[in-house]
PDB file of N, CA and C in Angstrom:
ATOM      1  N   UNK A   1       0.850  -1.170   0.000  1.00  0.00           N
ATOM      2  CA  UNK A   1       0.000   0.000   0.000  1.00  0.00           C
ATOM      3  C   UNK A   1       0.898   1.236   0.000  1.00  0.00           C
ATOM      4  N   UNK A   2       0.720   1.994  -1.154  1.00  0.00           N
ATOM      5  CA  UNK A   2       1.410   3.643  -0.749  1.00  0.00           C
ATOM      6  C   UNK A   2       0.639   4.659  -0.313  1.00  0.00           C
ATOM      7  N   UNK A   3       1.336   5.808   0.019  1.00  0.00           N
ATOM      8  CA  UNK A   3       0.395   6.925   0.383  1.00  0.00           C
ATOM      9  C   UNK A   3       0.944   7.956  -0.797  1.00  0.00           C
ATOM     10  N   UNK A   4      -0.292   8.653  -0.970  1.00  0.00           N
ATOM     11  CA  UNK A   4      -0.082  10.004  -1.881  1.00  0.00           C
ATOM     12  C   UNK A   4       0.689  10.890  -1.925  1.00  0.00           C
ATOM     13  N   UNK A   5       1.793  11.296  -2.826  1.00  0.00           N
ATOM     14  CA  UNK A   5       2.573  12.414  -2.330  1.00  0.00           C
ATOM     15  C   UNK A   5       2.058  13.227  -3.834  1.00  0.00           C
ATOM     16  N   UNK A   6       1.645  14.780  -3.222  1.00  0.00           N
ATOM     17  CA  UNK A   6       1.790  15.654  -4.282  1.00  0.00           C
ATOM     18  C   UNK A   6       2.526  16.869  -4.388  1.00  0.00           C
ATOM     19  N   UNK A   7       2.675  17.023  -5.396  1.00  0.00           N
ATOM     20  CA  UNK A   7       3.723  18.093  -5.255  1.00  0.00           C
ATOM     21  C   UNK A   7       4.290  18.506  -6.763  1.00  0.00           C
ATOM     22  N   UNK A   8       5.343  19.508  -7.476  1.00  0.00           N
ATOM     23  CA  UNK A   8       5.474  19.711  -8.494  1.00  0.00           C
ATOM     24  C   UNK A   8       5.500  18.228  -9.210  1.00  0.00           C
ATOM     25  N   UNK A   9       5.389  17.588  -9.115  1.00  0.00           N
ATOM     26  CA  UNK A   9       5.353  16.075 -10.243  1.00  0.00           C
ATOM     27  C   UNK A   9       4.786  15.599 -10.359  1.00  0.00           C
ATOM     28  N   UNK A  10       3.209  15.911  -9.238  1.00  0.00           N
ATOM     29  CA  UNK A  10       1.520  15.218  -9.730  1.00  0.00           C
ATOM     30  C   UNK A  10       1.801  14.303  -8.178  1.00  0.00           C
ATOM     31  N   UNK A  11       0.929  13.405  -8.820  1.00  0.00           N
ATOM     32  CA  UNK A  11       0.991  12.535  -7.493  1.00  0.00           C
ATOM     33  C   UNK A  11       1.354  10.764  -8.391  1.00  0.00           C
ATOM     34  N   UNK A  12       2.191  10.549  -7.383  1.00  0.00           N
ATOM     35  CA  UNK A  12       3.111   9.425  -7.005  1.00  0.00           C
ATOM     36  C   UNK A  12       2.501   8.364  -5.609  1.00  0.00           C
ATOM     37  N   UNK A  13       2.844   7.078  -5.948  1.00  0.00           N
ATOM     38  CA  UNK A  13       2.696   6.682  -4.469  1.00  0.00           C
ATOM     39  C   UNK A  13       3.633   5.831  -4.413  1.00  0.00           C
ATOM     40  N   UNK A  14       4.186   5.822  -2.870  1.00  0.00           N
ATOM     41  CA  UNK A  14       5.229   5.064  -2.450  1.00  0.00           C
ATOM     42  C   UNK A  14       4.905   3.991  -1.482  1.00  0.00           C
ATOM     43  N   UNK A  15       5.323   3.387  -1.054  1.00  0.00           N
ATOM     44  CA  UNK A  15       5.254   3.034   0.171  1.00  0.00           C
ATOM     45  C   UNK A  15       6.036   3.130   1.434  1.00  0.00           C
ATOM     46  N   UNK A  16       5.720   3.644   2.535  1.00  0.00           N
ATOM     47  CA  UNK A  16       6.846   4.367   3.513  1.00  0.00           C
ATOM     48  C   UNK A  16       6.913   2.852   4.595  1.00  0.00           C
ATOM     49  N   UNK A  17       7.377   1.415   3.983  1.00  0.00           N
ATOM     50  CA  UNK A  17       7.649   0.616   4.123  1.00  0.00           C
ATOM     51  C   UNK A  17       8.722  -0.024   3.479  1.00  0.00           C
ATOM     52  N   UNK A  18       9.194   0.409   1.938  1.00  0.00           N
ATOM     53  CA  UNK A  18      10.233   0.188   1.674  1.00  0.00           C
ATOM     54  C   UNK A  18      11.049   1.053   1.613  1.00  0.00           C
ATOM     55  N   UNK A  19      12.380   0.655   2.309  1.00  0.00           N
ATOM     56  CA  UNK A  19      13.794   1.195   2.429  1.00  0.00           C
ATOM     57  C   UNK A  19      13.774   2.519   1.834  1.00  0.00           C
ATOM     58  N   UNK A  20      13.225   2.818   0.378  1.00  0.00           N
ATOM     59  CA  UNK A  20      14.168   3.342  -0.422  1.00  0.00           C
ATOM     60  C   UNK A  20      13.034   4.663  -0.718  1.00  0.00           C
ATOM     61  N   UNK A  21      12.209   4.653  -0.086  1.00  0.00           N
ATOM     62  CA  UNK A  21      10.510   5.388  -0.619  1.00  0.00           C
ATOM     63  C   UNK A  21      11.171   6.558  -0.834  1.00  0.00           C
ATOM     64  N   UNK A  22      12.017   7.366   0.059  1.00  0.00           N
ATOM     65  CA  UNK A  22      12.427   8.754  -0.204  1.00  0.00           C
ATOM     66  C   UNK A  22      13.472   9.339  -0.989  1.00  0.00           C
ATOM     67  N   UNK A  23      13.778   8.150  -1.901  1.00  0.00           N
ATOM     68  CA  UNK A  23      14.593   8.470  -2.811  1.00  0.00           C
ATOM     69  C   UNK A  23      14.335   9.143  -4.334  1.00  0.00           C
ATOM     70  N   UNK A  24      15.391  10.173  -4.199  1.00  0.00           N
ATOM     71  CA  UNK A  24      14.869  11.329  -5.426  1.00  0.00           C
ATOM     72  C   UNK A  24      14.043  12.061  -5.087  1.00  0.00           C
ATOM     73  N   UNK A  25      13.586  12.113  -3.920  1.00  0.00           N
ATOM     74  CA  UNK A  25      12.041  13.343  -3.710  1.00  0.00           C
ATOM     75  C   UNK A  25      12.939  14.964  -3.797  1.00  0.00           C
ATOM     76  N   UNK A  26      14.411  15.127  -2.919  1.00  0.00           N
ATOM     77  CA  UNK A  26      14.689  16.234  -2.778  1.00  0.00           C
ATOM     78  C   UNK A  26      14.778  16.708  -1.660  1.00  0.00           C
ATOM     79  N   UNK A  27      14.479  18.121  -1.129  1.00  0.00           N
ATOM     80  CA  UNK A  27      14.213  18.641  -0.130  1.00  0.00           C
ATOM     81  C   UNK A  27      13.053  19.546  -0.343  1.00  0.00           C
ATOM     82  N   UNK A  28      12.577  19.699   1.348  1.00  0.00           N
ATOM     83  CA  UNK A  28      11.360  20.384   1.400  1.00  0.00           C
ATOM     84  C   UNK A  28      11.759  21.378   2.413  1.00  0.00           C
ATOM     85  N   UNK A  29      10.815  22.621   2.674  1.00  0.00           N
ATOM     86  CA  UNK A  29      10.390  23.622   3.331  1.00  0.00           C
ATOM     87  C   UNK A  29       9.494  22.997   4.662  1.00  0.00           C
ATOM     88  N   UNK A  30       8.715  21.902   4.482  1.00  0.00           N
ATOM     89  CA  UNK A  30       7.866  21.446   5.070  1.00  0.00           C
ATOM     90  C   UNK A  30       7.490  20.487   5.109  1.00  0.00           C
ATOM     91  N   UNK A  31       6.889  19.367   5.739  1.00  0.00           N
ATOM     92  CA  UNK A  31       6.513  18.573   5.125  1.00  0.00           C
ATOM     93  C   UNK A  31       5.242  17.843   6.892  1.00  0.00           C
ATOM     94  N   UNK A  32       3.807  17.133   6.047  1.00  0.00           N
ATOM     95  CA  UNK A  32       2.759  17.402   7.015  1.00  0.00           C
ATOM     96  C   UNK A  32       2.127  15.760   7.057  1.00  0.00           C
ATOM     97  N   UNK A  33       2.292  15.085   7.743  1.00  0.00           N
ATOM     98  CA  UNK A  33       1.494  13.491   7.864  1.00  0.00           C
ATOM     99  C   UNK A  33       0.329  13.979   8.543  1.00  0.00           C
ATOM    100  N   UNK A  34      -1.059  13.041   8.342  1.00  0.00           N
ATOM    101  CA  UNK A  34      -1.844  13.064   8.657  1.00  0.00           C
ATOM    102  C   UNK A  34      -2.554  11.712   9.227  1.00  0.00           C
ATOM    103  N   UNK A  35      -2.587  11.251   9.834  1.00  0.00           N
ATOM    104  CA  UNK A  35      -3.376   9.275   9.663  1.00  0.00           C
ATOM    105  C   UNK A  35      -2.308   8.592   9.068  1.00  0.00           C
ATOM    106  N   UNK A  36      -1.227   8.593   8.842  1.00  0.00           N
ATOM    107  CA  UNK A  36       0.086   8.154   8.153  1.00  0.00           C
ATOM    108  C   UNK A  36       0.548   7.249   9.162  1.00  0.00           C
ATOM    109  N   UNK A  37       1.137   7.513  10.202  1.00  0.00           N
ATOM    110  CA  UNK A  37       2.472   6.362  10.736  1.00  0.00           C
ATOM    111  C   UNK A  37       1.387   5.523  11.314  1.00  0.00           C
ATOM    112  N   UNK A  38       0.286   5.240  11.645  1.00  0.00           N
ATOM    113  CA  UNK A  38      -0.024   3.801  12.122  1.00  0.00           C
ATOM    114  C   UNK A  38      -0.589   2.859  11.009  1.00  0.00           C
ATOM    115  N   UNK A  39      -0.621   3.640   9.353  1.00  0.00           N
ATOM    116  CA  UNK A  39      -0.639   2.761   8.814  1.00  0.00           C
ATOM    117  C   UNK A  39       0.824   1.863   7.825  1.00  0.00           C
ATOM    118  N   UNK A  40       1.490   2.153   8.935  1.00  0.00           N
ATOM    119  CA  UNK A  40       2.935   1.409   8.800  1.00  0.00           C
ATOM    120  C   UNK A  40       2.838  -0.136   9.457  1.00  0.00           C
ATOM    121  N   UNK A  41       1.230  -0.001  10.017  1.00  0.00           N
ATOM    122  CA  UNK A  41       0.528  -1.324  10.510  1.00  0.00           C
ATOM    123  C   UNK A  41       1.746  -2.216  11.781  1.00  0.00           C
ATOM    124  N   UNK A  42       2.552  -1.110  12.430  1.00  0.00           N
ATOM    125  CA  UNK A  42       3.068  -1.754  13.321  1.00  0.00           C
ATOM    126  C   UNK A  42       4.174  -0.468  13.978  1.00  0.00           C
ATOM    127  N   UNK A  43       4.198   0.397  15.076  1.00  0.00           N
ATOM    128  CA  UNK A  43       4.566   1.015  15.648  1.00  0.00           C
ATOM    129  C   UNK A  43       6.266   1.015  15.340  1.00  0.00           C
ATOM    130  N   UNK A  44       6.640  -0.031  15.724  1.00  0.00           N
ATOM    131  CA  UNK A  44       8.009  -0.297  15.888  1.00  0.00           C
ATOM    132  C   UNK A  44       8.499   0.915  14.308  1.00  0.00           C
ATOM    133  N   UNK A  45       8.004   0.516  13.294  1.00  0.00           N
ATOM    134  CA  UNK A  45       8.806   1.460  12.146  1.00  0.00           C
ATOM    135  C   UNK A  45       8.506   2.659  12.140  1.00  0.00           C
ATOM    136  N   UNK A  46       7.649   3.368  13.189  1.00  0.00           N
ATOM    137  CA  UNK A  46       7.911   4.962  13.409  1.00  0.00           C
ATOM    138  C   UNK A  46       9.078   5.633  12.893  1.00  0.00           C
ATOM    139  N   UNK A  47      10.312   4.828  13.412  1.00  0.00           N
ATOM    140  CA  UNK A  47      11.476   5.557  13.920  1.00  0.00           C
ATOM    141  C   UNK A  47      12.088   5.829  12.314  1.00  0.00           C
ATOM    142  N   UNK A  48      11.782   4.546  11.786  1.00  0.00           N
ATOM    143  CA  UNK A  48      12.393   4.713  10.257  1.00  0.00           C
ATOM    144  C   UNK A  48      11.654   5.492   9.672  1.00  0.00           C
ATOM    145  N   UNK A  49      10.459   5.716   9.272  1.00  0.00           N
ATOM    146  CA  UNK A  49       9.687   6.721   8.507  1.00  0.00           C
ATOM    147  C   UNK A  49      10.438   8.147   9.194  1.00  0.00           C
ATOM    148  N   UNK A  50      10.090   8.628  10.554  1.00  0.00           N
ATOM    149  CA  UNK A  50      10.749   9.922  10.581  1.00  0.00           C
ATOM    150  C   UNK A  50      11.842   9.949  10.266  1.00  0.00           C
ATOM    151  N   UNK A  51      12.890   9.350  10.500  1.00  0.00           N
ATOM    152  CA  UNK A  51      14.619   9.407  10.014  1.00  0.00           C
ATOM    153  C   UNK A  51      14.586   9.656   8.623  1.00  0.00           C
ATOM    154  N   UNK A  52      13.567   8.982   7.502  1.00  0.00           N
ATOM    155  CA  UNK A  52      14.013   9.712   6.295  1.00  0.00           C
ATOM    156  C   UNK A  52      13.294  10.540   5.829  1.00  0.00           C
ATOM    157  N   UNK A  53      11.924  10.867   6.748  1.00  0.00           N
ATOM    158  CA  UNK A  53      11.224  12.778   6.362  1.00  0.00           C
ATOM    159  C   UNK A  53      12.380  13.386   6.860  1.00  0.00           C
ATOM    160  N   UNK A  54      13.137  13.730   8.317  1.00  0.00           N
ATOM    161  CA  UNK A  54      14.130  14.008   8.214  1.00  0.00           C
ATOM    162  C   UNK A  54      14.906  14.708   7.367  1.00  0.00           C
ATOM    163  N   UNK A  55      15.407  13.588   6.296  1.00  0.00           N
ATOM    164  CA  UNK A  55      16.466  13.701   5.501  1.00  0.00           C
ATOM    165  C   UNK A  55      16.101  14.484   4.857  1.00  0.00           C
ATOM    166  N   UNK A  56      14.861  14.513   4.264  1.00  0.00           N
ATOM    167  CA  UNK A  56      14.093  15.519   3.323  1.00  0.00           C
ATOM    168  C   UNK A  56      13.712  16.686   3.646  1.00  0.00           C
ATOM    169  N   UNK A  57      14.071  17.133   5.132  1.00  0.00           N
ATOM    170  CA  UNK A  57      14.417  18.592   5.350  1.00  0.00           C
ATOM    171  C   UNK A  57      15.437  19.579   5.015  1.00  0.00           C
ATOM    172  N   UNK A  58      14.775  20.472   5.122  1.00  0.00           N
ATOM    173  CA  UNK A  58      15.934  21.350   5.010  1.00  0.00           C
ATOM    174  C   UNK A  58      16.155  21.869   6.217  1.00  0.00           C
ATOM    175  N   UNK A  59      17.243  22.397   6.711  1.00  0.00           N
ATOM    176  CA  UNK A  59      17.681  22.876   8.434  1.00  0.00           C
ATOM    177  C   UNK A  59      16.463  23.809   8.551  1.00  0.00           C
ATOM    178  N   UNK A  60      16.760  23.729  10.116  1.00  0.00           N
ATOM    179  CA  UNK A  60      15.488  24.705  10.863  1.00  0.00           C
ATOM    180  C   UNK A  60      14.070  24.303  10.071  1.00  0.00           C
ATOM    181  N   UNK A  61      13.307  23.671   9.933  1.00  0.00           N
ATOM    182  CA  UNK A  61      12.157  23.297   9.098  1.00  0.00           C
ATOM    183  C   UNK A  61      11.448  22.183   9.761  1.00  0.00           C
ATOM    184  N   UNK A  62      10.402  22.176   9.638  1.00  0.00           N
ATOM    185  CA  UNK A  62       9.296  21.445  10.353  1.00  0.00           C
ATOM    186  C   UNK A  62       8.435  20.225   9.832  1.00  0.00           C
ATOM    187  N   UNK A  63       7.901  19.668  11.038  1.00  0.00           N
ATOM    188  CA  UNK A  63       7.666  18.114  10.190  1.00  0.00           C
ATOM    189  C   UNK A  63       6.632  18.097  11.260  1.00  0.00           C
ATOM    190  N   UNK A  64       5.138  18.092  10.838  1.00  0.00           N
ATOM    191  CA  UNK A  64       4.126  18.050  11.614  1.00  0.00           C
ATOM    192  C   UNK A  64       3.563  16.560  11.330  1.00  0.00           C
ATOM    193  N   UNK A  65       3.159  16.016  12.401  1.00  0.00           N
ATOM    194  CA  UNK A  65       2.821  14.785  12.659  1.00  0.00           C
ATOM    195  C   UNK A  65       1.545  14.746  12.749  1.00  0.00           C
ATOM    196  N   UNK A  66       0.431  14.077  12.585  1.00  0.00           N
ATOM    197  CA  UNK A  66      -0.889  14.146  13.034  1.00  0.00           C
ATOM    198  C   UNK A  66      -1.487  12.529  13.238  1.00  0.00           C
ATOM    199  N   UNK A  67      -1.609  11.852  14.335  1.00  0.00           N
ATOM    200  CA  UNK A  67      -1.762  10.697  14.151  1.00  0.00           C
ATOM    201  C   UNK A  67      -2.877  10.342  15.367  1.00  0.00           C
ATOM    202  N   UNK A  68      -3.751   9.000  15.062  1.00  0.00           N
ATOM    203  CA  UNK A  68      -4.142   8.154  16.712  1.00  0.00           C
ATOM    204  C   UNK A  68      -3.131   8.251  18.068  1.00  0.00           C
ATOM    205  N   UNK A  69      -3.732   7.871  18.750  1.00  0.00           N
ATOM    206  CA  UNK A  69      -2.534   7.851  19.962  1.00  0.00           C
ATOM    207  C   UNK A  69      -3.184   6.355  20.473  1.00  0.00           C
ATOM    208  N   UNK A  70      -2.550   5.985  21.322  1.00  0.00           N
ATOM    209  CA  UNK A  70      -3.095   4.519  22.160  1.00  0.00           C
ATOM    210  C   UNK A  70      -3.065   5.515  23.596  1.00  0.00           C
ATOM    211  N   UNK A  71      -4.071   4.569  24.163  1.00  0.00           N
ATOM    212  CA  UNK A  71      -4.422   5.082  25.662  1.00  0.00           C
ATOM    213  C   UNK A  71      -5.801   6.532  26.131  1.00  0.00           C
ATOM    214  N   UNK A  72      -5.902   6.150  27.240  1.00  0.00           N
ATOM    215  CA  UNK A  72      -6.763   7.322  27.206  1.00  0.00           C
ATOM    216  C   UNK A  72      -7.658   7.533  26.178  1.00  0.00           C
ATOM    217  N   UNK A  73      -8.740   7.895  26.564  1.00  0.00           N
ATOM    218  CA  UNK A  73      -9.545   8.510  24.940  1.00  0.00           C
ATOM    219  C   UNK A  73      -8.518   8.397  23.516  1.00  0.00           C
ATOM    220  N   UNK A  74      -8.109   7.230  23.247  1.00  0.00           N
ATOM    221  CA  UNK A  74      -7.674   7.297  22.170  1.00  0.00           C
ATOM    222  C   UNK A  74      -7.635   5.459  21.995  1.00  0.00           C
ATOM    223  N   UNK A  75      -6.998   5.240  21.041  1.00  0.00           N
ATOM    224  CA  UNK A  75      -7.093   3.612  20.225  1.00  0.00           C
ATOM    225  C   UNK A  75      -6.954   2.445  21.306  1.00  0.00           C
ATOM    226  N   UNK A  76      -7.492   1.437  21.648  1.00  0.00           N
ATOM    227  CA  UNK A  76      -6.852   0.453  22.399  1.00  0.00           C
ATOM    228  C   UNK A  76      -5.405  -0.744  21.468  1.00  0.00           C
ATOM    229  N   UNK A  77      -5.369  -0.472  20.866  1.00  0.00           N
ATOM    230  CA  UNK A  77      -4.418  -1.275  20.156  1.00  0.00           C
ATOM    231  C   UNK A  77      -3.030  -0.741  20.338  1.00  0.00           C
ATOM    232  N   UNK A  78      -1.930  -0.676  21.524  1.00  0.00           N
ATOM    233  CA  UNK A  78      -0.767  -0.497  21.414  1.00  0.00           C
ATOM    234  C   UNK A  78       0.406  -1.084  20.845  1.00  0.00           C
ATOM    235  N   UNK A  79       0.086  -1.760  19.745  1.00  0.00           N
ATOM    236  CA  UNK A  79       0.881  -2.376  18.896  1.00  0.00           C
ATOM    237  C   UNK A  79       0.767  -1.480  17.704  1.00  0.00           C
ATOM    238  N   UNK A  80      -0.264  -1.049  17.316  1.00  0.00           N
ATOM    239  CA  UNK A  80      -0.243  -0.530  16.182  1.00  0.00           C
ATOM    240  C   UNK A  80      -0.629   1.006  16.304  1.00  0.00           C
ATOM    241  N   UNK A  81      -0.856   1.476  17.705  1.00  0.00           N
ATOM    242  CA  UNK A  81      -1.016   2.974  18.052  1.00  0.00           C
ATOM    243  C   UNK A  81      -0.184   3.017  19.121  1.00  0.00           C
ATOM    244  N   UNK A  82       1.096   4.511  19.060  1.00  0.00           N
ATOM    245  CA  UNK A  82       1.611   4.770  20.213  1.00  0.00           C
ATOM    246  C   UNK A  82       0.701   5.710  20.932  1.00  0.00           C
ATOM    247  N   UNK A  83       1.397   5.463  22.163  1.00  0.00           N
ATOM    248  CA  UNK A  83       1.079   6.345  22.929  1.00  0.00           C
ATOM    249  C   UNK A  83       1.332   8.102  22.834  1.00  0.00           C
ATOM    250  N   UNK A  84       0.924   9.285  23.267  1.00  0.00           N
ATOM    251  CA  UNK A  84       1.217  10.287  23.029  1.00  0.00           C
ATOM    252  C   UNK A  84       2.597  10.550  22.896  1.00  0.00           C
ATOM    253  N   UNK A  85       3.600  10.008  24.715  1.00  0.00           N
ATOM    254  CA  UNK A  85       4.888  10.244  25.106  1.00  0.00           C
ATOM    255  C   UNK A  85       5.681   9.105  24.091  1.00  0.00           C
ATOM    256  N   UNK A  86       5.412   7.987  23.338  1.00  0.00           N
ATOM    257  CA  UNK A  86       5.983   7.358  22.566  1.00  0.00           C
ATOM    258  C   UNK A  86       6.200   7.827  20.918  1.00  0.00           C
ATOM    259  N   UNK A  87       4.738   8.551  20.937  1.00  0.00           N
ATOM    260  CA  UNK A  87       5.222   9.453  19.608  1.00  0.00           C
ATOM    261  C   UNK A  87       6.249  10.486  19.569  1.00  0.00           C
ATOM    262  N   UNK A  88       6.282  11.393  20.690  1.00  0.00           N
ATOM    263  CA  UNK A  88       7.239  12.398  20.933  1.00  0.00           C
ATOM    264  C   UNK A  88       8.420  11.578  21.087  1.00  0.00           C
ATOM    265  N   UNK A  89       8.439  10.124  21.430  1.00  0.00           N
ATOM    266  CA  UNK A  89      10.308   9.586  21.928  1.00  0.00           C
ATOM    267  C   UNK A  89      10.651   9.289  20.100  1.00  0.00           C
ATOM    268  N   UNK A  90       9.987   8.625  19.663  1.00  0.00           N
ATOM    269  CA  UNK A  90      10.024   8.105  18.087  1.00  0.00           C
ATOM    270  C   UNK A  90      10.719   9.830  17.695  1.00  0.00           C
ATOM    271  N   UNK A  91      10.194  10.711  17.200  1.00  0.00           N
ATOM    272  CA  UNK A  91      10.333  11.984  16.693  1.00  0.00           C
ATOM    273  C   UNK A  91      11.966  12.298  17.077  1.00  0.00           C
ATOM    274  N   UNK A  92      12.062  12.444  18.468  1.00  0.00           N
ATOM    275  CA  UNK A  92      13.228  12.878  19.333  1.00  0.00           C
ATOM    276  C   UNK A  92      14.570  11.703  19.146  1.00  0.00           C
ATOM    277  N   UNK A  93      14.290  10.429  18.807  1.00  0.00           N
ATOM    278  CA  UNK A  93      15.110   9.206  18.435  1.00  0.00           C
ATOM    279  C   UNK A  93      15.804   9.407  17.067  1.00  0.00           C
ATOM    280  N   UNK A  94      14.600   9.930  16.071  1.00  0.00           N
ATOM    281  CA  UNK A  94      14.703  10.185  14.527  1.00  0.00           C
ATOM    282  C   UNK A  94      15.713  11.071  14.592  1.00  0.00           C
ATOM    283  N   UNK A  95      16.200  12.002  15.557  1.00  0.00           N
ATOM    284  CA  UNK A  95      17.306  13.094  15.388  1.00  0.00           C
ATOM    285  C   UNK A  95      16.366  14.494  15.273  1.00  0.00           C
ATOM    286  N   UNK A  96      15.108  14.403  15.640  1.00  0.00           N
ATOM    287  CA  UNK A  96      14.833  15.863  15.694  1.00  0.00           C
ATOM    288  C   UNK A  96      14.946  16.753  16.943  1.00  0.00           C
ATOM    289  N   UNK A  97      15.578  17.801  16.832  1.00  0.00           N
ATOM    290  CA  UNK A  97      15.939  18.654  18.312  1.00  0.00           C
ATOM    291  C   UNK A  97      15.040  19.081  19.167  1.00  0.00           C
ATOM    292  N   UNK A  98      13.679  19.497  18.236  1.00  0.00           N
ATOM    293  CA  UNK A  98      12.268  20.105  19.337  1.00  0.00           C
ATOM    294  C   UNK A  98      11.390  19.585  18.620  1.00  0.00           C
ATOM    295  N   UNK A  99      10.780  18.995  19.828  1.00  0.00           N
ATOM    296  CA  UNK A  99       9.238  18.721  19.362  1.00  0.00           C
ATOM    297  C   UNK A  99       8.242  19.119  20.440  1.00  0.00           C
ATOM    298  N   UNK A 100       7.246  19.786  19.641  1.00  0.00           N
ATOM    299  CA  UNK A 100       6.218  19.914  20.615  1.00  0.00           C
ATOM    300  C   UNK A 100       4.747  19.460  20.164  1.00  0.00           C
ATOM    301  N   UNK A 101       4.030  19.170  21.393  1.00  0.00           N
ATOM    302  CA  UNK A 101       2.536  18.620  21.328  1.00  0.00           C
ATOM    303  C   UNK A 101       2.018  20.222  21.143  1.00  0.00           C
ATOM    304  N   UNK A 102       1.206  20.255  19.697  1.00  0.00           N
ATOM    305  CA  UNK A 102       0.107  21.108  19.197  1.00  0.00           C
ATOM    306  C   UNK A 102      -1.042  20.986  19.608  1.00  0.00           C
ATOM    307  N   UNK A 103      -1.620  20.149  19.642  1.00  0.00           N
ATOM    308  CA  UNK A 103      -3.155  19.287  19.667  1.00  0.00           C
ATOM    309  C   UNK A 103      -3.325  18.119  20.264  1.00  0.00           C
ATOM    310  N   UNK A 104      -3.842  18.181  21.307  1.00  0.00           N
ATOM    311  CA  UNK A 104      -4.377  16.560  20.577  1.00  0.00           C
ATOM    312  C   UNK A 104      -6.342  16.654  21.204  1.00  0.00           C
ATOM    313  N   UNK A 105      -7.144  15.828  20.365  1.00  0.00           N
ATOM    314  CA  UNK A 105      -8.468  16.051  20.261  1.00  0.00           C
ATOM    315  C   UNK A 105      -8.899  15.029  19.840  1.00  0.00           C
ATOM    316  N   UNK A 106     -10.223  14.180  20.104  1.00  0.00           N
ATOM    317  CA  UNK A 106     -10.541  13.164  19.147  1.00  0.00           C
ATOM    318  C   UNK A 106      -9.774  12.001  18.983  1.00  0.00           C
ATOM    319  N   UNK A 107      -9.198  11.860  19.851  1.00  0.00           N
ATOM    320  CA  UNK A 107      -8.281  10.553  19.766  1.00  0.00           C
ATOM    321  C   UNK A 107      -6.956  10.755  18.766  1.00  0.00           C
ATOM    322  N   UNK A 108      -6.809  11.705  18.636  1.00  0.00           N
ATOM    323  CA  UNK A 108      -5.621  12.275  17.574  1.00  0.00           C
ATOM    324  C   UNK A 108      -4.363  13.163  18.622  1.00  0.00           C
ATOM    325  N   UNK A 109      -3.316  13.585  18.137  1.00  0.00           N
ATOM    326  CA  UNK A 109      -2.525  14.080  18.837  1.00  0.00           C
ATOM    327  C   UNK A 109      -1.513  14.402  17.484  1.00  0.00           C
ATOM    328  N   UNK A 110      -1.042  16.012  17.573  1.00  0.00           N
ATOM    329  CA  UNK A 110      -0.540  16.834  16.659  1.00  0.00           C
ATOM    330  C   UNK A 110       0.819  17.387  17.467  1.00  0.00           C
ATOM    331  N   UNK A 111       1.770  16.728  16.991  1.00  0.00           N
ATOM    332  CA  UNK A 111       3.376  16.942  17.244  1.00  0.00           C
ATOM    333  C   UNK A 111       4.131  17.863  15.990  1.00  0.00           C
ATOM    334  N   UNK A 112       4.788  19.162  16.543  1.00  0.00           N
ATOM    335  CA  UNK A 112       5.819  19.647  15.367  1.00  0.00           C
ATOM    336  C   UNK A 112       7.096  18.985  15.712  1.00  0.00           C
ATOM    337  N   UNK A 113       7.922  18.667  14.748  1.00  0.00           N
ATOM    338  CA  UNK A 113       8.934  18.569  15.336  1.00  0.00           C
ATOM    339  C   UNK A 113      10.190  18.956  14.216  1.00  0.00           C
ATOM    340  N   UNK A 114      11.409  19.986  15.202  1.00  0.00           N
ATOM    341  CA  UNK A 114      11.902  20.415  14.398  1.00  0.00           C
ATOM    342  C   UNK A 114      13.418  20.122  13.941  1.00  0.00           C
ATOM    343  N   UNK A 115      14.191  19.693  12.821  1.00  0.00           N
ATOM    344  CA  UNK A 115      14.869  19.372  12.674  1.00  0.00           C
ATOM    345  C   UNK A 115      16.363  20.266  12.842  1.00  0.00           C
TER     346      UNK A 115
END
């Protein structure tokens, strides 16, 4: 399964399951997930998806997260939903310097985090 990327080249889909998904994209100004990392259908590869949005920054630039959380008013499945403080460790593991909780509402929880 890929997810949609659009941008000057139309839309493409990758899958942010194989190794290599972020290859040739470039760099960005920005870049915004939405419902994205738990359908990596298993928590544990958080760490790899952010490490290569990451790469696809440019310094000082932002990488907004928007995802389920497990616990509390949010998903019972902690295998395949982190927790709030597990999304922020994933982010902070990936090599990003600040992250902060924006939101969270609805069983969702909105992290910037900045490279």
């Amino acid at each position: 399964m890929g997810l949609p990327f659009l941008g000057m080249l139309g839309c493409v889909s990758w899958s942010f399951l194989d190794s290599d998904w972020s290859a040739g994209l470039g760099e960005f100004d920005f870049i915004i997930t939405n419902q994205a990392v738990h359908e990596l259908r298993h928590k544990r590869h958080a760490i790899n998806l952010h490490i290569a949005v990451r790469a696809l920054l440019r310094p000082q630039v932002s990488y907004w997260v928007c995802d389920h959380y497990a616990g509390d008013d949010g998903m019972s499945n902690d295998q395949l939903y982190m927790t709030v403080q597990e999304q922020k460790a994933a982010l902070i593991e990936a090599g990003f310097t600040k992250v902060d909780q924006l939101l969270a509402k609805g069983g969702l929880v909105l992290h910037r985090a900045t490279k």
